[in-house]
Protein backbone atom coordinates (compact mmCIF):
# COMPACT_ATOMS: atom_id res chain seq x y z
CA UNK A 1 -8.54 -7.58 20.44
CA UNK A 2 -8.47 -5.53 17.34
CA UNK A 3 -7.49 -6.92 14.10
CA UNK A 4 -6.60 -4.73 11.60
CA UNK A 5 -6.97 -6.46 7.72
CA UNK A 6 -3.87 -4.89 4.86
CA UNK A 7 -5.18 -2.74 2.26
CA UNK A 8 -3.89 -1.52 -0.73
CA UNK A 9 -4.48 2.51 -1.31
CA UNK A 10 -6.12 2.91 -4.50
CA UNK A 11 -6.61 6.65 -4.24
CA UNK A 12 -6.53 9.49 -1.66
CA UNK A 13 -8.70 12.57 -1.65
CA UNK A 14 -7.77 14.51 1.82
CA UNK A 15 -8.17 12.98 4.91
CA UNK A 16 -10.29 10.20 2.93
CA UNK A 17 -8.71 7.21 0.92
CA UNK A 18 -10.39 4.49 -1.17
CA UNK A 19 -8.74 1.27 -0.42
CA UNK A 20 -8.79 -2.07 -1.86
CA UNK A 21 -8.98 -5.31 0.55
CA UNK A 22 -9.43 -8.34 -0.41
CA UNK A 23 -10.94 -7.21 -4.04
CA UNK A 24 -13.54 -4.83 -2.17
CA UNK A 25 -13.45 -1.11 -2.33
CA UNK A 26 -14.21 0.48 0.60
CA UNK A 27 -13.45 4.20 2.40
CA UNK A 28 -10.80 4.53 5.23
CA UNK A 29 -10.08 7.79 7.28
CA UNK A 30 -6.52 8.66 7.27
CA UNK A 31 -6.03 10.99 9.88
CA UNK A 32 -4.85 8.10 12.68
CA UNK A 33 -1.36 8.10 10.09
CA UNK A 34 1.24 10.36 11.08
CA UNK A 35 2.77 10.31 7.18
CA UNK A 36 1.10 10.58 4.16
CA UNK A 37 0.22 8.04 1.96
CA UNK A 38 -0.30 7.87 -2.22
CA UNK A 39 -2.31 5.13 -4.35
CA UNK A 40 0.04 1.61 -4.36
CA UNK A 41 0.92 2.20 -0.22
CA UNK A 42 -0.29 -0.30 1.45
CA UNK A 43 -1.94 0.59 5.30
CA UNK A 44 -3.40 -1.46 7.90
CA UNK A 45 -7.42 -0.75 8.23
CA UNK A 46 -9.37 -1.35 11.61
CA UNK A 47 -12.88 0.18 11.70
CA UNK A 48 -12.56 2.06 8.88
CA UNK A 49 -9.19 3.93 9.64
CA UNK A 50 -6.33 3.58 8.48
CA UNK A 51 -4.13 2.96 11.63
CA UNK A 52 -0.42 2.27 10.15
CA UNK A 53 0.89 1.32 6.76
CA UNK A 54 3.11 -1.48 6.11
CA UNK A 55 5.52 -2.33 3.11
CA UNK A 56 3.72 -4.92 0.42
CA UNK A 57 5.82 -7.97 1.42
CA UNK A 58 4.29 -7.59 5.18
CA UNK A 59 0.88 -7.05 3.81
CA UNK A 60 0.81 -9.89 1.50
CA UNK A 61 2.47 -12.26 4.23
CA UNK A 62 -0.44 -11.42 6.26
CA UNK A 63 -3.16 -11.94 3.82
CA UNK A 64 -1.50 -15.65 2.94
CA UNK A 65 -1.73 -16.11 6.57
CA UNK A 66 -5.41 -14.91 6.41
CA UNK A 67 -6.04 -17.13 3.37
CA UNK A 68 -5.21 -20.19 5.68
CA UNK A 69 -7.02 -19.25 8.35
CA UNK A 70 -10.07 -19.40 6.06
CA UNK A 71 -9.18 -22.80 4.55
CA UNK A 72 -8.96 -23.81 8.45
CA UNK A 73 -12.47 -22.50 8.77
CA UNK A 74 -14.06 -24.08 5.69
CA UNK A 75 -12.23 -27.23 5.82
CA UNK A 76 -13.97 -27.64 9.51
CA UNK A 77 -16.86 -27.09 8.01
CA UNK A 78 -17.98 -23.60 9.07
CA UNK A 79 -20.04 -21.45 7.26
CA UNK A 80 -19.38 -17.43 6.71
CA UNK A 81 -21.64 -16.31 9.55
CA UNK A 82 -19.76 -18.69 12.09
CA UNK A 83 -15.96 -16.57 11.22
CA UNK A 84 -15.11 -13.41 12.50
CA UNK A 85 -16.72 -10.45 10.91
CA UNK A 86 -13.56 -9.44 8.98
CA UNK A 87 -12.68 -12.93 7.39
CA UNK A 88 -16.25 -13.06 6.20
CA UNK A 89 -15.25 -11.51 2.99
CA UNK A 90 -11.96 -13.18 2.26
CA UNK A 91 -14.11 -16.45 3.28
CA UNK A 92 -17.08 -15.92 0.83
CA UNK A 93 -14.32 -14.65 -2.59
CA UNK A 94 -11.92 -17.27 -1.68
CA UNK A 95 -9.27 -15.48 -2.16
CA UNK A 96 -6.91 -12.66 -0.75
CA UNK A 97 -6.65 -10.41 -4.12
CA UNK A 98 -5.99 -6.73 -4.29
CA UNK A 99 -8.36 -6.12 -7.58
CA UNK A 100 -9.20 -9.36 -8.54
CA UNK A 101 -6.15 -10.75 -8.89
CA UNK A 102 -5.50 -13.74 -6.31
CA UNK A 103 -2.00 -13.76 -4.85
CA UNK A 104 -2.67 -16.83 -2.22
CA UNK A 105 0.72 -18.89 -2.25
C-alpha cells in the first residue's frame, strides 16, 4: 500500500521542487508528473516524488482526514513511533499546516 501525503509546491528549480507538508520543507522529484507545476500547486508526494497533483480543496480534505487519524492514534494512547512512518510528523506538530499555519477543521 502506498500512501502518498498532499504537499504544497513552494518552489521549483527543474526536475526538483521544494515542497511544504505538514509545515516541513522537504525535496520532491518531479519527473513522475506529466504537467508542470509552479509554487502554490499542490501535488501528491510518495517517497520523495511527486506522483500527481491535486486541486487545494482535495488536498486539504485529505490532510483534515489525516488530522483525525492522528487524534485516533493519540487519543488511544499511542506514541509517534507506534504510527505509520508518514503520520509521524503530522502526529508530533499536531497539526496539518502548510507553513505554520494550522488549517485542521
Amino acid at each position: 500500500m502506498c500512501l502518498a501525503i498532499p504537499s504544497r509546491v513552494v518552489s521549483t528549480d527543474g526536475m526538483t521542487a521544494v515542497v511544504d507538508v505538514c509545515g516541513a520543507r522537504r525535496e520532491a522529484n518531479l519527473m513522475l508528473l506529466p504537467e508542470e507545476v509552479a509554487a502554490g500547486d499542490y501535488v501528491l508526494v510518495h517517497a520523495g516524488f511527486a506522483m500527481q497533483t491535486v486541486d487545494r480543496a482535495t488536498a486539504e480534505e485529505s490532510l483534515r482526514f489525516f488530522g483525525r487519524l492522528v487524534d485516533a492514534a493519540r487519543a488511544a494512547g499511542e506514541s509517534p513511533e507506534e504510527v505509520p512512518e508518514e503520520f509521524r510528523e503530522i502526529f508530533a506538530r499536531g497539526t496539518i499546516a502548510w507553513g505554520g499555519g494550522d488549517r485542521r477543521e
